[in-house]
Protein backbone atom coordinates (compact mmCIF):
# COMPACT_ATOMS: atom_id res chain seq x y z
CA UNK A 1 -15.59 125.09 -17.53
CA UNK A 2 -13.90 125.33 -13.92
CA UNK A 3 -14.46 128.57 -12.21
CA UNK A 4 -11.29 129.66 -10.70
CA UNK A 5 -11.60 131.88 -7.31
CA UNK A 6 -14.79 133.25 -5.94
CA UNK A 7 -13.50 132.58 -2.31
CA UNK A 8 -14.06 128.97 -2.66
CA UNK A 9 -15.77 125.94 -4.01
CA UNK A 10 -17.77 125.94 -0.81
CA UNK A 11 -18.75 129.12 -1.01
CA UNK A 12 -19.99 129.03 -4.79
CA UNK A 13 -21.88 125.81 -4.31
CA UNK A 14 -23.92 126.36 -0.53
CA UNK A 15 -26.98 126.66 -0.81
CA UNK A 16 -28.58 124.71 1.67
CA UNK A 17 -28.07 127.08 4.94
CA UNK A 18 -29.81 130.81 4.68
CA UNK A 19 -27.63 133.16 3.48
CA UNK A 20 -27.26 135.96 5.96
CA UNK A 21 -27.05 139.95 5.85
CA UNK A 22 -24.24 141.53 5.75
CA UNK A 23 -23.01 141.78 9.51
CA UNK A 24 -22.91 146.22 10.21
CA UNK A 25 -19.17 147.73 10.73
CA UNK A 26 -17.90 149.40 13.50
CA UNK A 27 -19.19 153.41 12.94
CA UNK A 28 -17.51 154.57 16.39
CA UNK A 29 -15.37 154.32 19.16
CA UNK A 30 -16.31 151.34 21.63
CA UNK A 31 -15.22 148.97 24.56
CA UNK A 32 -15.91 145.75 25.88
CA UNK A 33 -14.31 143.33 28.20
CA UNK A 34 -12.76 140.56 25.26
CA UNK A 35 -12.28 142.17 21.61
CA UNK A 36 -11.38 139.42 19.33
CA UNK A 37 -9.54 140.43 16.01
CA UNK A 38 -10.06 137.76 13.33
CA UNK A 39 -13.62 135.88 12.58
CA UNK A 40 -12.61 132.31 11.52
CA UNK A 41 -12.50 129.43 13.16
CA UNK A 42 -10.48 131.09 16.04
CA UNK A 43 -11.91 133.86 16.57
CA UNK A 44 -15.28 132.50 16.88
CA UNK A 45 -14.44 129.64 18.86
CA UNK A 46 -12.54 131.83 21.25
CA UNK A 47 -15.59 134.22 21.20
CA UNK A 48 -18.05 130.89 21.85
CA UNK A 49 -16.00 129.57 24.58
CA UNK A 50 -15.55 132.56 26.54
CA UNK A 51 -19.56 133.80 26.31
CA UNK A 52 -20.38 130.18 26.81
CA UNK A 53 -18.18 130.44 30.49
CA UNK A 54 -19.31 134.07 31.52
CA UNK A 55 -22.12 135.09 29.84
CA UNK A 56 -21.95 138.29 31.10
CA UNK A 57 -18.68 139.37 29.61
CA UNK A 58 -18.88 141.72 26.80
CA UNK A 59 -16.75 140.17 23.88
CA UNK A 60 -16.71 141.65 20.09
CA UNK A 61 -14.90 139.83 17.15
CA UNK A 62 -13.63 142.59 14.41
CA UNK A 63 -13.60 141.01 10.63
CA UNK A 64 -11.75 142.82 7.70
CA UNK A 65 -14.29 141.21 5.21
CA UNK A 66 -17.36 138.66 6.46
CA UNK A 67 -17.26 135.49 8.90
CA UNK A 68 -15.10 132.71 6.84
CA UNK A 69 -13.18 134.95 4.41
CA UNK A 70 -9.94 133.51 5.47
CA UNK A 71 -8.61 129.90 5.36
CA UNK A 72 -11.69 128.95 7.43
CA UNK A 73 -14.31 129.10 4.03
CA UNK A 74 -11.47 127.58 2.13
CA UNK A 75 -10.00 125.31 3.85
CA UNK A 76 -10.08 121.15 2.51
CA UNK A 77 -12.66 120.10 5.39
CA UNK A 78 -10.01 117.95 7.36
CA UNK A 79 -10.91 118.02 11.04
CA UNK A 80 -8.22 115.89 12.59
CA UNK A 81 -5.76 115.27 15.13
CA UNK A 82 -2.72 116.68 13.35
CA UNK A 83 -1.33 119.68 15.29
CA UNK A 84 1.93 121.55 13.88
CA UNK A 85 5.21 121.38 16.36
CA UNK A 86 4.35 118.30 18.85
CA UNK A 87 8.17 116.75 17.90
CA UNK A 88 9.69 120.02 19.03
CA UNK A 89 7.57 120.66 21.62
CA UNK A 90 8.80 116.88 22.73
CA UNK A 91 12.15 118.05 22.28
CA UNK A 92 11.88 121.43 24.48
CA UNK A 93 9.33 119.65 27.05
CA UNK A 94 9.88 116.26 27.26
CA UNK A 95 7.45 113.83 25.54
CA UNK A 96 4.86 113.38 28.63
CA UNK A 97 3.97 116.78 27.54
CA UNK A 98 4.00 116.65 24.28
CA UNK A 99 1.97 113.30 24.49
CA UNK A 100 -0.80 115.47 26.54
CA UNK A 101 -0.75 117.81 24.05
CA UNK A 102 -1.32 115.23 21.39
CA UNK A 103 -4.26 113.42 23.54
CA UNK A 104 -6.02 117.01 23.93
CA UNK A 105 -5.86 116.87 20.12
CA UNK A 106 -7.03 113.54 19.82
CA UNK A 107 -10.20 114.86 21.82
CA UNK A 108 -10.47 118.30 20.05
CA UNK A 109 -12.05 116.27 16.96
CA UNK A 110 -15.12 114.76 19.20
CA UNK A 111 -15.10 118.25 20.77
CA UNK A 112 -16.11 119.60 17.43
CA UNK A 113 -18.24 116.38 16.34
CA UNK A 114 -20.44 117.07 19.38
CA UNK A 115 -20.39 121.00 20.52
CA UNK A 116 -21.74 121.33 16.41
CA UNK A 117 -24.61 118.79 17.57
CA UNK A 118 -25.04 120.35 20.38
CA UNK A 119 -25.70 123.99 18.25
CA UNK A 120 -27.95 122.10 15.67
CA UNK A 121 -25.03 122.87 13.45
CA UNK A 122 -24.91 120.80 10.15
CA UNK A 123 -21.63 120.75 8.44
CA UNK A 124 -21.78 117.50 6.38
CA UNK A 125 -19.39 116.14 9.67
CA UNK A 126 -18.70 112.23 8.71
CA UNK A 127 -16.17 110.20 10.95
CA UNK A 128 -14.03 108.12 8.72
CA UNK A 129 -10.87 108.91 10.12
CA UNK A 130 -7.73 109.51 7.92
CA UNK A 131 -5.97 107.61 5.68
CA UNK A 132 -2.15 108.26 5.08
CA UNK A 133 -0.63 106.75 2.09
CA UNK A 134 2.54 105.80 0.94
CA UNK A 135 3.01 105.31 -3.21
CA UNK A 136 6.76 104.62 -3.24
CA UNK A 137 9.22 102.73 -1.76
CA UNK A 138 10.95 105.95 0.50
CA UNK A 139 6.78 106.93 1.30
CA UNK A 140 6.52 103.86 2.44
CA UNK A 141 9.68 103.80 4.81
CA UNK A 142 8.48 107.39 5.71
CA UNK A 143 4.85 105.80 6.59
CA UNK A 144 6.01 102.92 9.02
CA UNK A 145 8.24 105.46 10.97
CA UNK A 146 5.28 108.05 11.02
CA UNK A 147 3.07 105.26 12.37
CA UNK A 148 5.63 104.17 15.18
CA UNK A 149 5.69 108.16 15.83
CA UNK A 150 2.33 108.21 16.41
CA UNK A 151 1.99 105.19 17.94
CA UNK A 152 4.93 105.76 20.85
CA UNK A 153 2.43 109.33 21.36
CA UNK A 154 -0.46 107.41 22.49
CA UNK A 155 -2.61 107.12 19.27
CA UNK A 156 -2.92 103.23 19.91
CA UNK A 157 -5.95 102.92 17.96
CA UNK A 158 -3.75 104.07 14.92
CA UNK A 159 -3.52 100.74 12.03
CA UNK A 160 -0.66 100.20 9.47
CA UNK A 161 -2.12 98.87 6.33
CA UNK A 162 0.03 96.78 3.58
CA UNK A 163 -0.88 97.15 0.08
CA UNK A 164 -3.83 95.01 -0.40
CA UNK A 165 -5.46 96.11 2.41
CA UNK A 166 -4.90 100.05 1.70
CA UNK A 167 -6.90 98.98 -1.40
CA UNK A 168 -9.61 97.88 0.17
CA UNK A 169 -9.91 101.18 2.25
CA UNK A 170 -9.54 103.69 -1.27
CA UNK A 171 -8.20 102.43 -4.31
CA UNK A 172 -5.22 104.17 -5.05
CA UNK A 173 -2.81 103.42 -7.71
CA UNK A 174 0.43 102.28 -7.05
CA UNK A 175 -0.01 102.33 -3.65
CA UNK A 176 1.89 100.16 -1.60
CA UNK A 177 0.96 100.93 2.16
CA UNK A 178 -1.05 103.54 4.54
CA UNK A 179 -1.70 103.95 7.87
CA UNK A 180 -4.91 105.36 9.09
CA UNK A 181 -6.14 107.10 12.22
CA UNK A 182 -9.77 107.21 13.30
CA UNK A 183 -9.25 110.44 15.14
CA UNK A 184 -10.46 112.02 11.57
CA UNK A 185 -14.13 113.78 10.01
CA UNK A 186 -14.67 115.09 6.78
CA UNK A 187 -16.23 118.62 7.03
CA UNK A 188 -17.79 121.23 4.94
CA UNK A 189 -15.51 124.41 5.93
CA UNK A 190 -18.06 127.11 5.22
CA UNK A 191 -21.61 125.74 7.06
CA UNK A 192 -19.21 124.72 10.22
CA UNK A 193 -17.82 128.75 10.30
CA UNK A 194 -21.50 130.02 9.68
CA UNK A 195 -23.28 127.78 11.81
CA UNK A 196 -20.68 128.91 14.59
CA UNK A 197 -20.92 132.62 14.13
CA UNK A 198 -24.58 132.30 14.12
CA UNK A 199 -24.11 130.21 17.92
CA UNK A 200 -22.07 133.12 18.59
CA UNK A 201 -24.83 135.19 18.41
CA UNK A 202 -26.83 133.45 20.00
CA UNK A 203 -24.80 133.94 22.99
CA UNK A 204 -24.52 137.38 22.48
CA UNK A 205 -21.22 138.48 20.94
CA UNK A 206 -21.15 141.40 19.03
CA UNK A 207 -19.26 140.46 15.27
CA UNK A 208 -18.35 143.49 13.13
CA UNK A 209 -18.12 142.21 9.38
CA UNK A 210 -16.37 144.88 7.09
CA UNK A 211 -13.53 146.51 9.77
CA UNK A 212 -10.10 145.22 8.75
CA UNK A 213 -8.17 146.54 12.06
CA UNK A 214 -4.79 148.13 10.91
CA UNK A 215 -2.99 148.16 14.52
CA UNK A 216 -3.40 146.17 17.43
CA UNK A 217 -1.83 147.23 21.19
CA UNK A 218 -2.53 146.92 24.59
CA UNK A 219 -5.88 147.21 25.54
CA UNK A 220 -6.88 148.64 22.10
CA UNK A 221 -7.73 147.49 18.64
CA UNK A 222 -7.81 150.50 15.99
CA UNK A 223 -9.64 150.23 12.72
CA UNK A 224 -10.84 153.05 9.87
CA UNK A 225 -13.70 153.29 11.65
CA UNK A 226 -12.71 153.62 15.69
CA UNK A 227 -10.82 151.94 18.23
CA UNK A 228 -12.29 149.21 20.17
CA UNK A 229 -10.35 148.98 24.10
CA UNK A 230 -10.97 146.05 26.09
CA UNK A 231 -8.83 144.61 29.07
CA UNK A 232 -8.07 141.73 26.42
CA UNK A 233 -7.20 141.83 22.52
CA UNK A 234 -6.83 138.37 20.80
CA UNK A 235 -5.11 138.41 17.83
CA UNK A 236 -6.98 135.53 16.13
CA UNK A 237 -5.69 136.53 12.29
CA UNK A 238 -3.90 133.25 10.83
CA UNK A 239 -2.71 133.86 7.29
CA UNK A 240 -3.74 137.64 7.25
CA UNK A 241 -1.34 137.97 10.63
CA UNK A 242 1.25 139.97 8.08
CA UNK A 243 -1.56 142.58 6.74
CA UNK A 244 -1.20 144.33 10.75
CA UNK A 245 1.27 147.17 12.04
CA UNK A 246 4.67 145.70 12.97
CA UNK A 247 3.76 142.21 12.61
CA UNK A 248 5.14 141.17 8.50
CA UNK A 249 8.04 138.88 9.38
CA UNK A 250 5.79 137.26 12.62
CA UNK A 251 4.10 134.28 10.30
CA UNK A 252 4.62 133.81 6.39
CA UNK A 253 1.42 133.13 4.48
CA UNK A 254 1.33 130.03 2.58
CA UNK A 255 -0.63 129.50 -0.09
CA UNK A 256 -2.65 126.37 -0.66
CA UNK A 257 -4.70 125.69 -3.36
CA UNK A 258 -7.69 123.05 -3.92
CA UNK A 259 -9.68 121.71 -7.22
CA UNK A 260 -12.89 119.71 -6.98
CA UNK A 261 -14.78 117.72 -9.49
CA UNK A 262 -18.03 117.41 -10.90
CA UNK A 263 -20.39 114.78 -8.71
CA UNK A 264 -19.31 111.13 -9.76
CA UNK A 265 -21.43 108.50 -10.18
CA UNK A 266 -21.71 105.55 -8.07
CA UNK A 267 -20.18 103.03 -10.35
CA UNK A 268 -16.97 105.58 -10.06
CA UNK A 269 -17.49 105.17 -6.63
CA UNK A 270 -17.63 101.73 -6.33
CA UNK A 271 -14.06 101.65 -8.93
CA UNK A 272 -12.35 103.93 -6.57
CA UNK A 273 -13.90 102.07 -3.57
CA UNK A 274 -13.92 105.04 -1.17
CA UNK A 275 -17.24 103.94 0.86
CA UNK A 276 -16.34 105.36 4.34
CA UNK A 277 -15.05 108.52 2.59
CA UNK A 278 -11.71 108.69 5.33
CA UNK A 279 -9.98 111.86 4.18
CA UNK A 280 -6.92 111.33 2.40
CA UNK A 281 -3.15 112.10 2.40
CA UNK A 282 -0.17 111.17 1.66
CA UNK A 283 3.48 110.96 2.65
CA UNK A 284 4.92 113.27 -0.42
CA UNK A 285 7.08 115.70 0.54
CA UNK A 286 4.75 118.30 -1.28
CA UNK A 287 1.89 116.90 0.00
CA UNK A 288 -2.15 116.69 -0.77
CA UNK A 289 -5.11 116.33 1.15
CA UNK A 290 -8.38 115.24 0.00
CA UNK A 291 -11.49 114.45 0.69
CA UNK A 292 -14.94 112.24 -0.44
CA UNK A 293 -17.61 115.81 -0.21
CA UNK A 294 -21.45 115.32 0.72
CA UNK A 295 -22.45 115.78 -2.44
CA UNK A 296 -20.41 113.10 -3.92
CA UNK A 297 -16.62 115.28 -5.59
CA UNK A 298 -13.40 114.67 -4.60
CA UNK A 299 -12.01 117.71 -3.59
CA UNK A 300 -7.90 118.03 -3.31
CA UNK A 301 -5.22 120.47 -2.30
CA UNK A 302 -1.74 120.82 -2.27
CA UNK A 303 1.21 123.73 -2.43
CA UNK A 304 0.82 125.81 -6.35
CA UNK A 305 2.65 128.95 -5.64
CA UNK A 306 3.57 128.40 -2.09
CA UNK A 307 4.31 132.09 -1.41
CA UNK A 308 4.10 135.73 -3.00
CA UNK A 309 7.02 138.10 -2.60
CA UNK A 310 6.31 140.70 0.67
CA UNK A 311 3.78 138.74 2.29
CA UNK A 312 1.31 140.12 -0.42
CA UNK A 313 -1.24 137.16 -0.30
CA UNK A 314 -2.12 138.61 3.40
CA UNK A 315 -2.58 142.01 2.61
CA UNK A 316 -3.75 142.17 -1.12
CA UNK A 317 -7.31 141.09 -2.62
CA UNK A 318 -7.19 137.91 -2.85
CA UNK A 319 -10.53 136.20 -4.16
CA UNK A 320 -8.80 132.78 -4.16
CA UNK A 321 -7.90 132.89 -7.68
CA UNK A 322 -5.85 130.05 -8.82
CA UNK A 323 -3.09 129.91 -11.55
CA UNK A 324 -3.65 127.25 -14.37
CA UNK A 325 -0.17 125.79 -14.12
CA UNK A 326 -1.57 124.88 -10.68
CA UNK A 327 -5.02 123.77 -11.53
CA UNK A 328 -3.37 121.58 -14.25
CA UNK A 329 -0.77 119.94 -11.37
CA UNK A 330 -3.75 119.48 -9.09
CA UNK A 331 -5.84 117.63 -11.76
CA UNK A 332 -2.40 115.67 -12.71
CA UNK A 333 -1.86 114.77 -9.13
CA UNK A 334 -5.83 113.74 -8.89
CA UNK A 335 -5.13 111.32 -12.26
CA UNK A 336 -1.89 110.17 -10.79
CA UNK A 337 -4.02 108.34 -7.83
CA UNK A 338 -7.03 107.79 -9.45
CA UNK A 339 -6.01 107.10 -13.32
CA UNK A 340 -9.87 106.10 -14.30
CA UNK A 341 -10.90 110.06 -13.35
CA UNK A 342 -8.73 111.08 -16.50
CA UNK A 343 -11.12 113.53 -18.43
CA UNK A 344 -12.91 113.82 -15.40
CA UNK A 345 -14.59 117.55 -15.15
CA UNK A 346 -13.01 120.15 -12.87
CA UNK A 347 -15.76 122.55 -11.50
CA UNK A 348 -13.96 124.87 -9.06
CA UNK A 349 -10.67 126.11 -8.11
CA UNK A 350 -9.42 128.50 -5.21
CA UNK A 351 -6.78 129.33 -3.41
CA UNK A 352 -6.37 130.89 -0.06
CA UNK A 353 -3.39 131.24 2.92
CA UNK A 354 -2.64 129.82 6.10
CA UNK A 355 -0.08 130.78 8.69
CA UNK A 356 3.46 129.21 9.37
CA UNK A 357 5.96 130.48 12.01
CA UNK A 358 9.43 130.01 11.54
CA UNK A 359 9.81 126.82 13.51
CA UNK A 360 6.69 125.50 12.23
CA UNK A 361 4.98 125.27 15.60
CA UNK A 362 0.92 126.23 16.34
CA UNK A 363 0.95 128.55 19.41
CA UNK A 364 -1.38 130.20 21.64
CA UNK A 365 0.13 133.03 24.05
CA UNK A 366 -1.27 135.18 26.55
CA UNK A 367 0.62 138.14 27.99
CA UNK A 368 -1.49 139.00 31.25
CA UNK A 369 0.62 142.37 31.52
CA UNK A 370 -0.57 143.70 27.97
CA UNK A 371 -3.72 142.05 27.87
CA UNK A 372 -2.18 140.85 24.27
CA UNK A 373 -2.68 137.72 23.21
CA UNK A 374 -3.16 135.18 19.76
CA UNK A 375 -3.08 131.96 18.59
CA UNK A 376 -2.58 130.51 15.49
CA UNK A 377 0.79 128.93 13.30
CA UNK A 378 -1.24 125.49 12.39
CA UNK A 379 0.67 125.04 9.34
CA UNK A 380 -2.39 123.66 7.99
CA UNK A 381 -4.10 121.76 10.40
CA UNK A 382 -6.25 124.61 11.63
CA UNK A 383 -9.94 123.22 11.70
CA UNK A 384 -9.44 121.48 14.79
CA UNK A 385 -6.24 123.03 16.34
CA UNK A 386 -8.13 126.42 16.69
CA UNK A 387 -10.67 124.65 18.78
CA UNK A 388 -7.88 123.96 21.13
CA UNK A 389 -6.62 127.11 20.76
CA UNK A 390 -10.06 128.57 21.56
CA UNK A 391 -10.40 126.47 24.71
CA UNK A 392 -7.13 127.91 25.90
CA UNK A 393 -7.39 130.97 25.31
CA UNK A 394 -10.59 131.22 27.10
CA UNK A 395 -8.69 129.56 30.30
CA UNK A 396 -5.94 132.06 29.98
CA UNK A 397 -8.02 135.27 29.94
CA UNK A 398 -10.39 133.80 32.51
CA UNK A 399 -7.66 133.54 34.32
CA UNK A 400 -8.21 129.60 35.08
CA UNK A 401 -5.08 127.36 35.61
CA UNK A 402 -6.21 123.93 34.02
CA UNK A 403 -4.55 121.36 31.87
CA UNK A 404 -4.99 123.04 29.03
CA UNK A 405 -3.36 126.49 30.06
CA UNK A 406 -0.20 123.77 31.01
CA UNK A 407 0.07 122.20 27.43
CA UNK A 408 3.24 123.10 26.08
CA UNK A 409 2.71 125.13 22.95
CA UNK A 410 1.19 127.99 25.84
CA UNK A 411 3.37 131.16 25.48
CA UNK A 412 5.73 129.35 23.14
CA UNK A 413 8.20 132.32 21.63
CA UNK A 414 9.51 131.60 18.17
CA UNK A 415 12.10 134.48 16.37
CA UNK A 416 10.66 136.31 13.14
CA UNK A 417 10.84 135.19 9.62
CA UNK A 418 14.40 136.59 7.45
CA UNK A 419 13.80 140.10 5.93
CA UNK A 420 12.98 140.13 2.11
CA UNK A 421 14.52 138.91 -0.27
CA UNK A 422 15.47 136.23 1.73
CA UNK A 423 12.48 134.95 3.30
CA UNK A 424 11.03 134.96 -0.60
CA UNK A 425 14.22 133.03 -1.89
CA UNK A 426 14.36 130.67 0.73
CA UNK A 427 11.17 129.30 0.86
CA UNK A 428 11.01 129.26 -3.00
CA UNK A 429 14.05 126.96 -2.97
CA UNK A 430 12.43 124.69 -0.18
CA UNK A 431 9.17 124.01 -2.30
CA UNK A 432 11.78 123.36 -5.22
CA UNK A 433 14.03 120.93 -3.33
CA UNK A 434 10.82 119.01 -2.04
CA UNK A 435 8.91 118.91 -5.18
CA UNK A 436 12.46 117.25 -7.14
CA UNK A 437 13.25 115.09 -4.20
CA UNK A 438 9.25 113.55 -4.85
CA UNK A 439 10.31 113.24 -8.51
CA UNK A 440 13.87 111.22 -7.40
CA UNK A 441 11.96 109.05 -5.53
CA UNK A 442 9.09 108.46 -7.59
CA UNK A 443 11.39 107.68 -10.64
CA UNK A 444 14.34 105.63 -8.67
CA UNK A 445 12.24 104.09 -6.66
CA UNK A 446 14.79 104.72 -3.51
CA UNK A 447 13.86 102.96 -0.15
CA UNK A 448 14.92 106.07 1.57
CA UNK A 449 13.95 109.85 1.82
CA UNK A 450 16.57 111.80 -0.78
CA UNK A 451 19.52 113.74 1.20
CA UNK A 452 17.77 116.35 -0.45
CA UNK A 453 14.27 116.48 1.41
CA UNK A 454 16.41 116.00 4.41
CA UNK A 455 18.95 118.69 4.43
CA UNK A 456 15.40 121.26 2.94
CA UNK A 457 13.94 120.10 6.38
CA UNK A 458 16.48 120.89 8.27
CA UNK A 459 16.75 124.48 6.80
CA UNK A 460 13.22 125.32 6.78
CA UNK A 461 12.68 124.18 10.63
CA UNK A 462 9.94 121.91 10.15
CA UNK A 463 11.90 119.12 11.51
């Protein structure tokens, strides 16, 4: 029987860390120099960074539900070097920039690897890069153009695999090439975002579980239960961005959702050959991620319902409760590439929201007049972007000028998303156009992405 919700798989299944009380809400009015709305992976890196470089400021992170609620307890564990916007950011900055912005990137992932060593964190962190696949002929011409990409940014220790040799990496069926990055670590979401709030603590910041903040302005964050004013308020929200006071059309949650199996043996194992356990993607249109978990699952994810009418998957309850049609496609998808897992038992299934600005392009913004300032818009590459994010943020409110604060996503401005019904229309019809133009070239076998996939991109802004 797969239990469906109940935040996440990671969540229902941890019980190797101490499970910790029930952080107190705010009960009154309050300041302090940094107050930090949002207690995921942003928020409490931001929090860690900034106590870690003055440990006398005051900082307090506000959480609507507990440390982890959001896309940081339910995320699929990738902590990689993928960062949402770089090509634009080439286009508006020229590609030195962009190319430092995809180095710091490159770096964020041994940031992560060591600062958790450093904290005596254990998050089940295992370095065996990513590997991108290709399955059909247009994948594959997709996958040696992605590879030049990230090759001509500086990723030189990138390799292009041909079929036999992708093989040898994971055994995937059908599949005809990859190309995988070392600049990769499989992760278990949930101990990394408690081990770091604990660190947190450590150094002194004040976390507030239970105070969703309904309004955020300058100087001041208000919740149910008081205001908190501070010189600086970091909007560190993601996915849940929508549930605030004026902010609905800023980013559009979209909903991913993940399945994970029961523990296979080792002769499955040593069938699907996975040793290194190097996460895994592909080059679908509608893609998945996956990964090879501690405790010996395969755990994937991809797009079921993408997005829910009025931004409602930010503001409503939302336990991570999946839909079967989308359990079902999940398990399909996990048959598809591994055919000998047919039958194979489905334990858990969850959903949960990430945040996507209308260009598609991970920011982090300071306005030193306000004292405003967020990050966020990974698109799904969020575990090790908000490190970055964190970093700079910490630089910008410390008021530090250093290559980070000079990356080019800093202070980005992107326009808001189309008033309903046409935000929930249009981004129906993209998930629609991409999931038909995966079945075109699945079942023609096309060397070349469908005129489909390519006019959908060039609507929805991602490219």
């Amino acid at each position: 029987m797969t239990i469906n919700g109940g935040i996440s798989f990671w969540y229902a299944t941890d019980h190797t860390t101490p499970t910790t009380p029930p952080r107190p809400p705010l009960t009154t009015n309050t300041t302090a120099d940094v107050v930090i709305v949002g207690a995921g992976y942003t928020g409490l890196w931001t929090a860690y960074y900034l106590k870690q470089a003055a440990p006398d400021l005051r900082v307090t992170v506000l959480e609507q539900k507990f440390c982890g609620y959001g896309a940081s307890g339910r995320n699929g564990g990738w902590l990689y070097n993928g960062i949402a916007g770089r090509d634009r950011y080439a286009a508006l900055h020229g590609r030195p920039a962009a190319q430092r912005l995809q180095q710091a990137m490159n770096d964020t992932v041994t940031e992560v690897i060591d600062t958790t060593t450093a904290e005596n964190i254990d998050a089940d962190i295992h370095r065996g890069g990513v590997l991108e696949v290709a399955r059909t002929p247009a994948q594959l011409a997709r996958l040696k153009a992605f590879h030049a990409t990230e090759l001509s940014f500086g990723e030189t220790d990138r390799e292009l695999y041909d079929a036999t040799a992708t093989h040898s990496r994971i055994n995937i069926a059908d599949a005809v090439g990859s190309s995988w990055s070392p600049h990769g670590a499989r992760i278990h979401p949930l101990k990394l975002v408690k081990g770091l709030a604990a660190a947190c603590e450590r150094l002194g910041v004040v976390i507030h579980e239970s105070t969703p903040v309904t309004e955020i302005s300058p100087r001041k964050a208000v919740t149910p239960y008081g205001a908190v004013r501070a010189p600086y308020v970091l909007r560190c929200t993601e996915g849940f961005t929508a549930s605030l006071k004026g902010q609905k059309r800023s980013w559009l949650p979209m909903n991913s959702s993940m399945i994970v199996t029961a523990p296979l043996p080792p002769s499955v194992w040593s069938q699907l050959n996975w040793s290194d356990a190097p996460l895994l993607g592909d080059m679908a249109h509608a893609y998945m991620y996956a990964q090879r978990t501690a405790d010996g699952r395969i755990a994937i994810g991809g797009r079921g319902v993408p997005y829910r009418f009025g931004s409602r998957a930010a503001t409503a309850e939302n336990t991570g409760r999946t839909q079967p049609a989308t359990i079902e496609a999940l398990t399909n998808l996990l048959t598809t590439f591994f055919p000998q897992l047919t039958g194979t038992e489905i334990t858990h299934a969850w959903s949960g929201v990430l945040g996507v600005p209308r260009d598609w392009c991970a920011t982090v913004t300071l306005d030193a007049t306000t004292g405003l300032g967020w990050a966020g818009g990974y698109v799904g590459s969020g575990v090790a972007t908000a490190n970055l994010a964190a970093r700079t943020l910490r630089d910008l409110v410390l008021g530090d000028s250093t290559d980070l604060t000079t990356l080019p996503w800093v202070n980005h401005r992107v326009r808001r998303w189309e008033p309903e019904p046409f935000r929930w229309l249009g981004v129906q019809a993209l998930y629609a156009a991409y999931r038909e133009a995966d079945r075109q070239e699945a079942t023609t076998h096309r060397p070349t992405t469908t005129p489909l996939a390519r006019l959908a991109d060039r609507i929805s802004g991602r490219h």
